[in-house]
N, C-alpha and C. Protein backbone atom coordinates (compact mmCIF):
# COMPACT_ATOMS: atom_id res chain seq x y z
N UNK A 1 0.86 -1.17 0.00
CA UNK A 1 0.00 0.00 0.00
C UNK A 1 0.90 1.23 0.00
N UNK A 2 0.40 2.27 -0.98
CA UNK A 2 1.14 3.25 -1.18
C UNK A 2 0.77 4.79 0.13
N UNK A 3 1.39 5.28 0.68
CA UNK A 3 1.23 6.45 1.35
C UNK A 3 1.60 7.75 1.08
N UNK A 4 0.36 8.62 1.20
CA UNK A 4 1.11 10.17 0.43
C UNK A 4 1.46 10.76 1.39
N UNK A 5 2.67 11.46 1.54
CA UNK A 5 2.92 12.48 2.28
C UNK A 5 2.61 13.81 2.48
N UNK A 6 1.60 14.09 3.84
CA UNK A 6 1.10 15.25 3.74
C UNK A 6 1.59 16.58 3.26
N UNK A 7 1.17 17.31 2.41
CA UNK A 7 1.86 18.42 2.34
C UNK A 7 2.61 19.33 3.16
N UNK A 8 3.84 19.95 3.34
CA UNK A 8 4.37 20.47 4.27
C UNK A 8 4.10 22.23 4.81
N UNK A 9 3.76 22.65 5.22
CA UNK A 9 2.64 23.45 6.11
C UNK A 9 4.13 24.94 5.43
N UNK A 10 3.67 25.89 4.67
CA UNK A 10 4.62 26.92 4.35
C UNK A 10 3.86 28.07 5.03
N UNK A 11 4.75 29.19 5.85
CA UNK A 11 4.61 30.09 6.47
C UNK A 11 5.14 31.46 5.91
N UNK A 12 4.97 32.39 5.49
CA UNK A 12 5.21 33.85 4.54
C UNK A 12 5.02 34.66 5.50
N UNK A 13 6.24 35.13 5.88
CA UNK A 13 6.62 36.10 6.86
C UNK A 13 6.52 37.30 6.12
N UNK A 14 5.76 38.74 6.02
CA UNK A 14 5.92 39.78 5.14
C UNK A 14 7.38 40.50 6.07
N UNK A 15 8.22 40.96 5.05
CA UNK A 15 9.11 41.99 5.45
C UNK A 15 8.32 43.39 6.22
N UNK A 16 9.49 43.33 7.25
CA UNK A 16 9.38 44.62 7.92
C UNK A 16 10.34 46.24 7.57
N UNK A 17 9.50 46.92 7.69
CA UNK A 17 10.63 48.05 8.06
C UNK A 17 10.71 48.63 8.90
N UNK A 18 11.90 48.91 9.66
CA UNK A 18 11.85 49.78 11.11
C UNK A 18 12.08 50.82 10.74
N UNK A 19 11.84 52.10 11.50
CA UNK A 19 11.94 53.42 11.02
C UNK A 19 12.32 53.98 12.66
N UNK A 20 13.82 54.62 12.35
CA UNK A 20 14.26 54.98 13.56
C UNK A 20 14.03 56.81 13.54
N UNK A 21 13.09 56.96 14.84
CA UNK A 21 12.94 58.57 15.15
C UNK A 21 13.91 58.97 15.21
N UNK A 22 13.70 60.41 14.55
CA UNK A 22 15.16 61.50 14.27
C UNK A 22 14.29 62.41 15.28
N UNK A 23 13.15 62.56 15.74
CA UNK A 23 13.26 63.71 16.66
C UNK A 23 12.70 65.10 15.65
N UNK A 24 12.62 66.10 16.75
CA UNK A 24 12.58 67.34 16.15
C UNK A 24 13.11 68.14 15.67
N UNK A 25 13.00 68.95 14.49
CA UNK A 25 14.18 69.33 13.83
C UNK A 25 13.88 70.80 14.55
N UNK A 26 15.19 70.83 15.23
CA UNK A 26 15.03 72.67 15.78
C UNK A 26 15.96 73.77 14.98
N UNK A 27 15.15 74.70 15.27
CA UNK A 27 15.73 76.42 15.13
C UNK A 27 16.81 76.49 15.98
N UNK A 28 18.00 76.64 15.50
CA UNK A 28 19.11 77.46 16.82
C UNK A 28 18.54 78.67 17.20
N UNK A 29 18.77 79.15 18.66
CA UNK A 29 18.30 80.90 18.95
C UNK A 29 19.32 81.26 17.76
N UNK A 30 19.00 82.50 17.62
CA UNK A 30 19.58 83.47 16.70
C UNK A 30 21.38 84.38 17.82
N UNK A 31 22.16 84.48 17.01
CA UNK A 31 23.11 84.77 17.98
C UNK A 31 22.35 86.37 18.15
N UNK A 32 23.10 86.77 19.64
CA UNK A 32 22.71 88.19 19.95
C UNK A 32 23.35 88.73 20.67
N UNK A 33 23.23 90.27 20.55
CA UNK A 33 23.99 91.15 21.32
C UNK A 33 23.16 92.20 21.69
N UNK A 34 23.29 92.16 23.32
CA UNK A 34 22.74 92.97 24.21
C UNK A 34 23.28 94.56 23.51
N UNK A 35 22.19 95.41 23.29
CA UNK A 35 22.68 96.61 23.10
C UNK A 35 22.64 97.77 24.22
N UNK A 36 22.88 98.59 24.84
CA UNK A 36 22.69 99.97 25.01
C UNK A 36 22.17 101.23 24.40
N UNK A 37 21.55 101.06 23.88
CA UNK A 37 21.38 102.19 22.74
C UNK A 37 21.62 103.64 23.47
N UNK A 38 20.89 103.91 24.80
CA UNK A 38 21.13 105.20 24.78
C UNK A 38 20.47 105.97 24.42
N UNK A 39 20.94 107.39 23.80
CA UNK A 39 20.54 108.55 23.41
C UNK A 39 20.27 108.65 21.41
N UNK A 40 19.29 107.42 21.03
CA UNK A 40 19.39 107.08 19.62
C UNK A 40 19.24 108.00 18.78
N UNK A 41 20.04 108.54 18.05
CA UNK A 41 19.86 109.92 17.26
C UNK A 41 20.39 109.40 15.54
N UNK A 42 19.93 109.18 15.16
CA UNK A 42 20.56 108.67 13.34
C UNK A 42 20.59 109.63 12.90
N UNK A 43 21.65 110.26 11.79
CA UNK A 43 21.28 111.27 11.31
C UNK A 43 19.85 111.18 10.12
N UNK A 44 19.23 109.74 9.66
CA UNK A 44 18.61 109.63 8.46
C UNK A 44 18.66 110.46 7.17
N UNK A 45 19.92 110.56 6.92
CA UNK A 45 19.85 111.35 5.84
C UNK A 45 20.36 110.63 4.17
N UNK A 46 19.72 109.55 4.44
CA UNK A 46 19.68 108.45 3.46
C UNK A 46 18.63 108.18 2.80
N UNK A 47 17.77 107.92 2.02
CA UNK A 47 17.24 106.44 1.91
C UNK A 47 17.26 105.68 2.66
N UNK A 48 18.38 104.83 2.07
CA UNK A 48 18.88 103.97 3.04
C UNK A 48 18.44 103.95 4.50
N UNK A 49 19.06 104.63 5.35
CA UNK A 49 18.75 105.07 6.98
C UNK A 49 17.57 104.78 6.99
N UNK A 50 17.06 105.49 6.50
CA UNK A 50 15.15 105.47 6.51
C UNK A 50 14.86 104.39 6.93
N UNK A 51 15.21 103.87 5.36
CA UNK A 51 14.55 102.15 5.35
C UNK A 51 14.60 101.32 6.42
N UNK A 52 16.29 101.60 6.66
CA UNK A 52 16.64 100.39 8.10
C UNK A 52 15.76 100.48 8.97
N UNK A 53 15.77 101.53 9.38
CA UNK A 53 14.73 101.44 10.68
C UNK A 53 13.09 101.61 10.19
N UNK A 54 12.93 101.28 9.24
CA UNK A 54 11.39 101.20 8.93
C UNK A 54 10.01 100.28 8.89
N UNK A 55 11.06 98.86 9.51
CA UNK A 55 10.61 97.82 9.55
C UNK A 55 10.08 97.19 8.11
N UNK A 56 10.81 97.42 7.58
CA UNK A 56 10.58 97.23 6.01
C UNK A 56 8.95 97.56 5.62
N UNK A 57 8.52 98.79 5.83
CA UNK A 57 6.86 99.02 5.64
C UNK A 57 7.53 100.89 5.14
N UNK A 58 7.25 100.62 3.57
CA UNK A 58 7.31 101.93 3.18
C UNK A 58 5.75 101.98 2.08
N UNK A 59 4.88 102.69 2.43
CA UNK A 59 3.52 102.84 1.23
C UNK A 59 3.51 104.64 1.06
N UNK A 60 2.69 104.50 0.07
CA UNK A 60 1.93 105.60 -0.15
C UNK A 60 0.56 106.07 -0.02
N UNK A 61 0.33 106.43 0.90
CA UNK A 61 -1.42 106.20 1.34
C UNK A 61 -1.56 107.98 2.05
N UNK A 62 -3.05 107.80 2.12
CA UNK A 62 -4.11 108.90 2.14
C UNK A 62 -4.15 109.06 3.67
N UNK A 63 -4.10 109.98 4.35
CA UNK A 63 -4.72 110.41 5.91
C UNK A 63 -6.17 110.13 5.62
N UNK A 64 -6.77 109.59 6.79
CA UNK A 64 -8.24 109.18 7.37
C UNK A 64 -8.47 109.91 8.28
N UNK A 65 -9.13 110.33 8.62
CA UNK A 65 -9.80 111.23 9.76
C UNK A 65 -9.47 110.44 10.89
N UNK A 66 -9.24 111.32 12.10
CA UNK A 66 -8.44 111.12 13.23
C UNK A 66 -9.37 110.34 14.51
N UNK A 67 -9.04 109.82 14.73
CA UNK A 67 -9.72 108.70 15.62
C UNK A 67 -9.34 109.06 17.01
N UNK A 68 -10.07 108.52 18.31
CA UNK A 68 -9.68 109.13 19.35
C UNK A 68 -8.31 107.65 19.64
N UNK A 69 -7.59 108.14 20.45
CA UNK A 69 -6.05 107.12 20.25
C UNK A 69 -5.91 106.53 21.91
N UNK A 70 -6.90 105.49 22.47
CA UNK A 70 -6.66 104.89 23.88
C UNK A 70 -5.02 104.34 23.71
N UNK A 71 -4.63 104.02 24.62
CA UNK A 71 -5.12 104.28 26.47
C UNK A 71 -4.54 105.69 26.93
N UNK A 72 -4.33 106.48 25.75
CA UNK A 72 -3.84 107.90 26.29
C UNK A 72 -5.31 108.94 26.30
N UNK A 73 -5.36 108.92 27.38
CA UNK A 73 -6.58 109.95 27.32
C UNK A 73 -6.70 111.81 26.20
N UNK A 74 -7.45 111.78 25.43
CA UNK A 74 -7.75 113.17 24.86
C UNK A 74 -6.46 113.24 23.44
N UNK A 75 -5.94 112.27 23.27
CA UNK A 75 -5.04 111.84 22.66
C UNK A 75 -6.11 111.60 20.90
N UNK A 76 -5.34 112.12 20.23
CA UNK A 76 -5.89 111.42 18.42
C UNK A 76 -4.66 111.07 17.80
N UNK A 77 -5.10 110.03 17.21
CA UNK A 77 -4.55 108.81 15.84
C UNK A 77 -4.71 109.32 14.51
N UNK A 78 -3.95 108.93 13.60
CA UNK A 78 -3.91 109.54 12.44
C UNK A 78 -3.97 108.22 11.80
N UNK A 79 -4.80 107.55 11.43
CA UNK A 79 -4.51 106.10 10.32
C UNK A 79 -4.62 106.65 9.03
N UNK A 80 -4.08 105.44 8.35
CA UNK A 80 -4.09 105.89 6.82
C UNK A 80 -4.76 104.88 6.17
N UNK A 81 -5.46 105.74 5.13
CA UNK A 81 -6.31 104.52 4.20
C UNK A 81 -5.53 103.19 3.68
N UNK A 82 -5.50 102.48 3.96
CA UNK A 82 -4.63 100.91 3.32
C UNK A 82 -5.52 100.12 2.38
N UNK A 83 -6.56 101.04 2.19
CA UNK A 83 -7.67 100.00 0.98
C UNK A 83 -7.24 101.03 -0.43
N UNK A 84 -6.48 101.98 -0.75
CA UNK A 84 -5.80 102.54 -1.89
C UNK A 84 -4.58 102.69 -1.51
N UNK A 85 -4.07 102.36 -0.09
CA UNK A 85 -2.61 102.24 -0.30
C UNK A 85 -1.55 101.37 -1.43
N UNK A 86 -0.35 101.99 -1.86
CA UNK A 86 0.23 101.04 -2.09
C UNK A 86 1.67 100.96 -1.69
N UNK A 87 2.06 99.95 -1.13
CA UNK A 87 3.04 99.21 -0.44
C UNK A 87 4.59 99.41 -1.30
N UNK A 88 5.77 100.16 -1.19
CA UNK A 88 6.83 99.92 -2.15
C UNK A 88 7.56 98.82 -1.26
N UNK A 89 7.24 98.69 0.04
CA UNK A 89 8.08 98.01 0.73
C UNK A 89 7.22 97.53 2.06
N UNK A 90 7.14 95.91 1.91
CA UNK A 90 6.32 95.23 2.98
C UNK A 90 6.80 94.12 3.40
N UNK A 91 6.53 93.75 4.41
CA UNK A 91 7.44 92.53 5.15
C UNK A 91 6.58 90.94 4.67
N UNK A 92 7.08 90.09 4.63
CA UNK A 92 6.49 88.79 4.34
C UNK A 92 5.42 88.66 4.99
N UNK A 93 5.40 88.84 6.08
CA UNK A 93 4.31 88.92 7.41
C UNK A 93 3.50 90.04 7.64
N UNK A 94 2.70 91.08 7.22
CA UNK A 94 2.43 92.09 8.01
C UNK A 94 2.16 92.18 9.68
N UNK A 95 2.79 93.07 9.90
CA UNK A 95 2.32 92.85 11.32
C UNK A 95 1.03 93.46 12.22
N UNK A 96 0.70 92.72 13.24
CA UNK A 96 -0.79 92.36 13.88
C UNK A 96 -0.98 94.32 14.42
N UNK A 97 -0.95 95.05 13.67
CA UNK A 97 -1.16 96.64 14.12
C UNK A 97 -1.55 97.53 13.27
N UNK A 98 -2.24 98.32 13.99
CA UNK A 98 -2.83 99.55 13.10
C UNK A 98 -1.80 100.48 12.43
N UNK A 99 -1.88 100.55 11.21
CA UNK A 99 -0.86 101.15 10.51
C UNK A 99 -1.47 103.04 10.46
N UNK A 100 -1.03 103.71 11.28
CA UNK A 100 -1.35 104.99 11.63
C UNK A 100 -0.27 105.79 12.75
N UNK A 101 -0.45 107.12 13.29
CA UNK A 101 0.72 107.58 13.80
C UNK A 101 -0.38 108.50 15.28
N UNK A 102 0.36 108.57 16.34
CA UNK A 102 -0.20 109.59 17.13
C UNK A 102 0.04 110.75 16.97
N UNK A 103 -1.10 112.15 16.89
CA UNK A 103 -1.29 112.91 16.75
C UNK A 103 -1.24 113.99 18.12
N UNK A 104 -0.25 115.38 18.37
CA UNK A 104 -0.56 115.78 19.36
C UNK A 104 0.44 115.77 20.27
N UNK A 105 1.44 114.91 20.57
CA UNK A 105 2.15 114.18 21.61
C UNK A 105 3.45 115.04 21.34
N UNK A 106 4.17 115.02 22.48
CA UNK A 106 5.60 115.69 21.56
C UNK A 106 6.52 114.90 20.92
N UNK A 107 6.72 115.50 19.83
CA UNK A 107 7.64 114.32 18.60
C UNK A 107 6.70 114.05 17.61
N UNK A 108 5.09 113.86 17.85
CA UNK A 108 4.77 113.51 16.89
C UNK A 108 4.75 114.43 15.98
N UNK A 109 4.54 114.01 14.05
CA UNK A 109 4.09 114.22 13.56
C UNK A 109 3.13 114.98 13.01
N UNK A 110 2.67 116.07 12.85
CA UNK A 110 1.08 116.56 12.52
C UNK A 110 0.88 116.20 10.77
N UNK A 111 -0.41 115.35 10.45
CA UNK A 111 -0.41 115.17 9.26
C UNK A 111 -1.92 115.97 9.14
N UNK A 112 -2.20 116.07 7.76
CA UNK A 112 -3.52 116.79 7.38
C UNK A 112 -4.29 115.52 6.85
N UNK A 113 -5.48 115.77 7.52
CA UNK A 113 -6.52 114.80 6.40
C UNK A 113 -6.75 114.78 5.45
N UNK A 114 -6.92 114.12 4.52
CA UNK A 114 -7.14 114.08 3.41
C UNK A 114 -5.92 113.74 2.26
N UNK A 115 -4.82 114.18 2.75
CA UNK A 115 -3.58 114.32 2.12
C UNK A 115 -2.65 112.89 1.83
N UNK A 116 -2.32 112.91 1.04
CA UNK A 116 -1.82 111.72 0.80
C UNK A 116 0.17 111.74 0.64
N UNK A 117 0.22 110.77 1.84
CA UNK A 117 2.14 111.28 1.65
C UNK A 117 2.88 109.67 1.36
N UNK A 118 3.94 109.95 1.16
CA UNK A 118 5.00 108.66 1.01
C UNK A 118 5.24 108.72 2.94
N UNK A 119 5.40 107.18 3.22
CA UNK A 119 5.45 107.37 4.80
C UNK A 119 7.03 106.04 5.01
N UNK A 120 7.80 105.96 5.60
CA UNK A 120 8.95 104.99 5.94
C UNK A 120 8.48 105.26 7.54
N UNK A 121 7.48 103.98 7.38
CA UNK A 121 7.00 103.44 8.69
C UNK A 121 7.55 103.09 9.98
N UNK A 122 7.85 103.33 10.97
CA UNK A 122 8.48 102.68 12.07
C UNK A 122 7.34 102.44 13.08
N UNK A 123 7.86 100.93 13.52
CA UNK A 123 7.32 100.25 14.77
C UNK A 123 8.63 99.94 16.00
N UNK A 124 8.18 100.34 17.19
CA UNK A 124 9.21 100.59 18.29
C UNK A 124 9.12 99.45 18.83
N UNK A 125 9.20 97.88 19.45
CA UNK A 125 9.23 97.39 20.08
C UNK A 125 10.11 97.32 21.44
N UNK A 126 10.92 98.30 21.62
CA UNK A 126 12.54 98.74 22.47
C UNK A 126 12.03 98.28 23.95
N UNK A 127 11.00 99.00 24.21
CA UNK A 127 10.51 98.64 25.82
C UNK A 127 10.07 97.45 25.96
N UNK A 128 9.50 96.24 24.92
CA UNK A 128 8.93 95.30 25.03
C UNK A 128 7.41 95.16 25.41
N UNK A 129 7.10 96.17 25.60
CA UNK A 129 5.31 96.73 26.00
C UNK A 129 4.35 96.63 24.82
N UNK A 130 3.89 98.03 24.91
CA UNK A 130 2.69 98.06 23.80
C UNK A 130 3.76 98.58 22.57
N UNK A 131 3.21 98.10 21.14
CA UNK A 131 4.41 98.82 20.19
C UNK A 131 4.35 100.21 20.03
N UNK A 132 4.99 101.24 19.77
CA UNK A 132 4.85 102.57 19.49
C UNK A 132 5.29 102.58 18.04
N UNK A 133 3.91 103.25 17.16
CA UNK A 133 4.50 103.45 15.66
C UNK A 133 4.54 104.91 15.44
N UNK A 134 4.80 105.22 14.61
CA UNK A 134 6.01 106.47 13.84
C UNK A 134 6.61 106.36 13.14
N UNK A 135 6.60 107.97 12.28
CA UNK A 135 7.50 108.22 10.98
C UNK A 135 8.96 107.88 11.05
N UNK A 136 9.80 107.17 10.63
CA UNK A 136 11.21 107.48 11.15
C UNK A 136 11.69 108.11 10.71
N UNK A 137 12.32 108.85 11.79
CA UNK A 137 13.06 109.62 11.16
C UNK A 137 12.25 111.62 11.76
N UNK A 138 10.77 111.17 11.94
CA UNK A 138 9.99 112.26 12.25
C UNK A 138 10.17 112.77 11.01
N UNK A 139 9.92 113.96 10.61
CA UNK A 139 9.68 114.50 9.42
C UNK A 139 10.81 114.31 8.80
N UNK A 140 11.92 113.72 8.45
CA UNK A 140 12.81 113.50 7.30
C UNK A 140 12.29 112.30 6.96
N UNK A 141 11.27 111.02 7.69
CA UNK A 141 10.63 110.00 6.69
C UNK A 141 9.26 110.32 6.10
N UNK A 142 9.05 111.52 5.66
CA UNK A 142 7.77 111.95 5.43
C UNK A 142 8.08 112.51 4.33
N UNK A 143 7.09 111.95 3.12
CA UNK A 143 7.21 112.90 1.99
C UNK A 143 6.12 112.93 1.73
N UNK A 144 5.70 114.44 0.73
CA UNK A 144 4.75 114.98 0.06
C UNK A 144 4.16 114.03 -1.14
N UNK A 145 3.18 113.51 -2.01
CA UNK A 145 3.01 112.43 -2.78
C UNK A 145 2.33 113.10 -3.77
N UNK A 146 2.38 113.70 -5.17
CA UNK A 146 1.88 113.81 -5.87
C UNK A 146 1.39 113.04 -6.98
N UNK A 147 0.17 112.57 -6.99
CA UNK A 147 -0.56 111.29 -7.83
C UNK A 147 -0.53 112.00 -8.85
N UNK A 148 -0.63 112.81 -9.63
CA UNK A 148 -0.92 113.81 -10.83
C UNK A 148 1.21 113.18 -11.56
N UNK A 149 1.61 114.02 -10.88
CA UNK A 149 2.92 114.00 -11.44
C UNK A 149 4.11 112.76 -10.81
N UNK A 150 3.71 112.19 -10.00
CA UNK A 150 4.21 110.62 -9.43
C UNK A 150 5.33 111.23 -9.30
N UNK A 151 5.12 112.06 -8.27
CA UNK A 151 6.26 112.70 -7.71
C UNK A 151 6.28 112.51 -6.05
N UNK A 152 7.68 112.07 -5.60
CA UNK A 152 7.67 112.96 -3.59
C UNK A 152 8.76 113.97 -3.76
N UNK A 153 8.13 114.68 -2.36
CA UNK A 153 8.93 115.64 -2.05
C UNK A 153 8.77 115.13 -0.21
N UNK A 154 10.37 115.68 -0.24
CA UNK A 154 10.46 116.33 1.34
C UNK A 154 9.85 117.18 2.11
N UNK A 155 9.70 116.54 3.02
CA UNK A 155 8.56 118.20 3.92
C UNK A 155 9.89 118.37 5.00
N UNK A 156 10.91 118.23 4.64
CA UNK A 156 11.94 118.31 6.44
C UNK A 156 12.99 119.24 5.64
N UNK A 157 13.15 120.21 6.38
CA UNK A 157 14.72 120.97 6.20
C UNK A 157 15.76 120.98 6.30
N UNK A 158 15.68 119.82 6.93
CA UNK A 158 17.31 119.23 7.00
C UNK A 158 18.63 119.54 5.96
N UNK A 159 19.29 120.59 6.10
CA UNK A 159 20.49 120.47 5.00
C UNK A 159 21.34 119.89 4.78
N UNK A 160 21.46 119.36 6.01
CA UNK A 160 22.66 118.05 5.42
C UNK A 160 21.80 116.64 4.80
N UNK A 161 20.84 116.55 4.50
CA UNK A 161 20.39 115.64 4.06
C UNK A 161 20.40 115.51 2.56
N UNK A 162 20.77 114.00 2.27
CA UNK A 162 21.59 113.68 1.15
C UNK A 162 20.63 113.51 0.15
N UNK A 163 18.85 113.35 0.49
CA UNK A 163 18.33 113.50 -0.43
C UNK A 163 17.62 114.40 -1.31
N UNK A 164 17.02 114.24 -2.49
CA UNK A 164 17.02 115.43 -2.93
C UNK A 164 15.97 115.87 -2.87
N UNK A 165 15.44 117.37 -2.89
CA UNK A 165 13.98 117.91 -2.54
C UNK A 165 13.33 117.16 -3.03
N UNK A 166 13.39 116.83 -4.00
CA UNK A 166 12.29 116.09 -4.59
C UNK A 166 12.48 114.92 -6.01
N UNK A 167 11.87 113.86 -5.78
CA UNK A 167 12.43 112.74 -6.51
C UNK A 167 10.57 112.15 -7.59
N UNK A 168 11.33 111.52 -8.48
CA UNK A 168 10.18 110.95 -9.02
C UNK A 168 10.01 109.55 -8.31
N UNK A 169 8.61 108.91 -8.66
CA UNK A 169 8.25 107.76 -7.81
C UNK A 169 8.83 106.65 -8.19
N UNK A 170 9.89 106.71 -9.58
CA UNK A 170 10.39 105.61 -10.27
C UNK A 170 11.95 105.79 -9.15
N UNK A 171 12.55 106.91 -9.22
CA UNK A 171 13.59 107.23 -8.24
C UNK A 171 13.47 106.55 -6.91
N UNK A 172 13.01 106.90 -6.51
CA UNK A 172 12.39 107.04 -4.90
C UNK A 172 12.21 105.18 -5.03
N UNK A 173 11.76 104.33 -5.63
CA UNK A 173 11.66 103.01 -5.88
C UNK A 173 13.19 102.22 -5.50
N UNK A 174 13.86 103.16 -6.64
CA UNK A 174 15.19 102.91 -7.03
C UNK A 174 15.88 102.59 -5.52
N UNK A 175 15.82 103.54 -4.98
CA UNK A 175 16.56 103.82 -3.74
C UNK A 175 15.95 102.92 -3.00
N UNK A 176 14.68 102.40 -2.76
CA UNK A 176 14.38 101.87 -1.76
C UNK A 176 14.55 99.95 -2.18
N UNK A 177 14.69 99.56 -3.27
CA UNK A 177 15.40 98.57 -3.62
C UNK A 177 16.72 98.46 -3.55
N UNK A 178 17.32 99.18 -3.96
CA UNK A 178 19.21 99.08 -3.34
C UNK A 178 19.47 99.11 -2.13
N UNK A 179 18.49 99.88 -1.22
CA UNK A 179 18.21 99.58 0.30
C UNK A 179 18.49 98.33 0.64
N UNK A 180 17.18 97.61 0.01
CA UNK A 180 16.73 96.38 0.21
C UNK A 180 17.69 95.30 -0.21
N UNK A 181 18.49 95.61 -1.25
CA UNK A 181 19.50 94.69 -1.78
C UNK A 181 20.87 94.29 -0.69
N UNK A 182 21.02 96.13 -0.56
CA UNK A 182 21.89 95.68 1.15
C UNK A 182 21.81 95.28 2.34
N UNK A 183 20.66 95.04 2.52
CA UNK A 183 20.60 94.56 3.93
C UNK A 183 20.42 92.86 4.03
N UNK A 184 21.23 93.00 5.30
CA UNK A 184 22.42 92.36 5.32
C UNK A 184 21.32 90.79 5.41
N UNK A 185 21.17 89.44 5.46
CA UNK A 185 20.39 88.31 5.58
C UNK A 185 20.80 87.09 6.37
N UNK A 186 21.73 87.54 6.96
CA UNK A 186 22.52 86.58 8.31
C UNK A 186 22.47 87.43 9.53
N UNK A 187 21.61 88.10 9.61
CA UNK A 187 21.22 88.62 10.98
C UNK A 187 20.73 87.39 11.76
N UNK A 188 21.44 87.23 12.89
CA UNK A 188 21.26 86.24 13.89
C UNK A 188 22.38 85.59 14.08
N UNK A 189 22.74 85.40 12.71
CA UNK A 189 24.70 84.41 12.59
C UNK A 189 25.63 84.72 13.36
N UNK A 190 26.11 84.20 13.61
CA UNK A 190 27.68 84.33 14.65
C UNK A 190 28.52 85.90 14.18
N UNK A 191 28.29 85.89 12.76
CA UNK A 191 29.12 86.92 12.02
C UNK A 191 28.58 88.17 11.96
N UNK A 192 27.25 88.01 12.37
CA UNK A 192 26.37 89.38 12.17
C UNK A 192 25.21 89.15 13.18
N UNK A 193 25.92 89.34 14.56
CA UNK A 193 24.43 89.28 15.85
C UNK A 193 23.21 89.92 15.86
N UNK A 194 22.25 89.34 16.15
CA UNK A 194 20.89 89.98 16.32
C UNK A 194 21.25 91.17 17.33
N UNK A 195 20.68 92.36 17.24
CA UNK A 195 21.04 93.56 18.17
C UNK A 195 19.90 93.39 18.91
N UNK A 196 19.61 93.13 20.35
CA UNK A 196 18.75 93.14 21.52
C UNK A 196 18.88 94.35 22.38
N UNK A 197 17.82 95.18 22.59
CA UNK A 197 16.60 95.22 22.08
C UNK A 197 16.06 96.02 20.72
N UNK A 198 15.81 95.70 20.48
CA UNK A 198 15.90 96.88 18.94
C UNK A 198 15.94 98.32 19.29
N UNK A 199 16.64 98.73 18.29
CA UNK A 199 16.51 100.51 18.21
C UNK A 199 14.86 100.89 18.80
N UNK A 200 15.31 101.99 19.24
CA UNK A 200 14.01 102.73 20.03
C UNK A 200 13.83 104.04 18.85
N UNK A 201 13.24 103.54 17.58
CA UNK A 201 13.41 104.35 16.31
C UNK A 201 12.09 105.26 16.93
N UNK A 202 11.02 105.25 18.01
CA UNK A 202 10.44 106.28 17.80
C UNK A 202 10.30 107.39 18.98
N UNK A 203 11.56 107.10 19.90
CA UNK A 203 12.63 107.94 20.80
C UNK A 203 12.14 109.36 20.25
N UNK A 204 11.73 110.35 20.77
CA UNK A 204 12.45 111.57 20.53
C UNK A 204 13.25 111.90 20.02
N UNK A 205 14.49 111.55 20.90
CA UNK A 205 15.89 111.19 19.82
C UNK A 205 16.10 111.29 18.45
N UNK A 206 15.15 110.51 18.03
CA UNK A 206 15.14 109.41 16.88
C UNK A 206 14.36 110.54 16.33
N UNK A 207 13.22 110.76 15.96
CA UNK A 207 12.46 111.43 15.45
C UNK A 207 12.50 113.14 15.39
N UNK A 208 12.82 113.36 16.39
CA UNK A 208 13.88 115.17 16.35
C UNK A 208 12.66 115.88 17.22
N UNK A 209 11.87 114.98 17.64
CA UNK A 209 11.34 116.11 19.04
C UNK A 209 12.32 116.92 19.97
């Protein structure tokens, strides 16, 4: 008598893959250097200058009627229209604030309603508090804006200032891109420290109150 041999029982293991955690990929802090600033006085008699401290927010926009300006009591705000503004210079991010200036205060600014100027924006973060915004520069970042002839002019008397009374809007571009071309993009690097706390660009000082 013949006997079959049962078939032999096959088992198929599927391949594995292990996958070993790498973890989180971190940000180094940024290198930094404690500053002093002091008594901040720039001369701004650049472009350039301007720009630096402008938080990269340069437009051309319209005064809005003056708003009352908390938590300073009897205090008015000057915002500017940003629904016909236009932007020559804006940050990747805009930042979380009303783009307008205090009216009244010493140092500030007096703008007219209705009027439409070139503005090299500054935001103060120096105290670490509430932000303080302002022209930088006080009236040497303030220009006159003519939509007719796409022209600025200076409203500041400054004579040593290197720019010229008055520039066309293709100029005035010019300058604020070669700005932009120089500044510097290893801020934080070993070779070029973050400056802590930032310039106090809307100081008195700073602005020529």
């Amino acid at each position: 008598m013949q006997t079959t041999a049962a078939p032999a029982d096959t088992t198929t293991t599927p391949a594995t893959t292990t996958t070993t955690p790498t973890g989180p990929v971190l940000t180094p802090y940024p290198t930094t250097t404690i500053v002093e600033w002091g008594n901040y006085h720039p001369s701004y008699n650049t472009v350039a200058q301007l720009y630096a401290d402008s938080n990269d927010l340069v437009f051309i926009a319209t005064v809005d009627p003056f708003v009352a300006n908390d938590p300073v009591p009897g205090a008015t705000f000057a915002p500017f229209d940003l629904t016909t503004a236009t932007f020559l210079a804006s940050p990747p991010t805009p930042p979380d604030i009303i783009l307008g200036v205090p009216q009244g205060q010493p140092g500030d600014i007096p703008l007219l309603v209705g009027h439409t100027y070139l503005v090299f924006f500054g935001i103060d973060t120096s105290l670490g508090t509430e932000p303080k915004t302002c022209i930088v520069g006080g009236q040497r970042g303030l220009f006159d804006y003519d939509r007719v002839t796409r022209t600025v002019t200076r409203t500041d008397a400054d004579a040593a200032s290197q720019i010229p009374k008055t520039l066309t809007l293709a100029q005035m571009i010019a300058e604020i891109r070669a700005a932009q071309a120089a500044t510097p993009t290893d801020v934080g690097s070993p070779s070029d420290p973050e400056k802590w706390p930032p310039p106090p660009v809307c100081a008195l000082s700073a602005t020529g109150g």
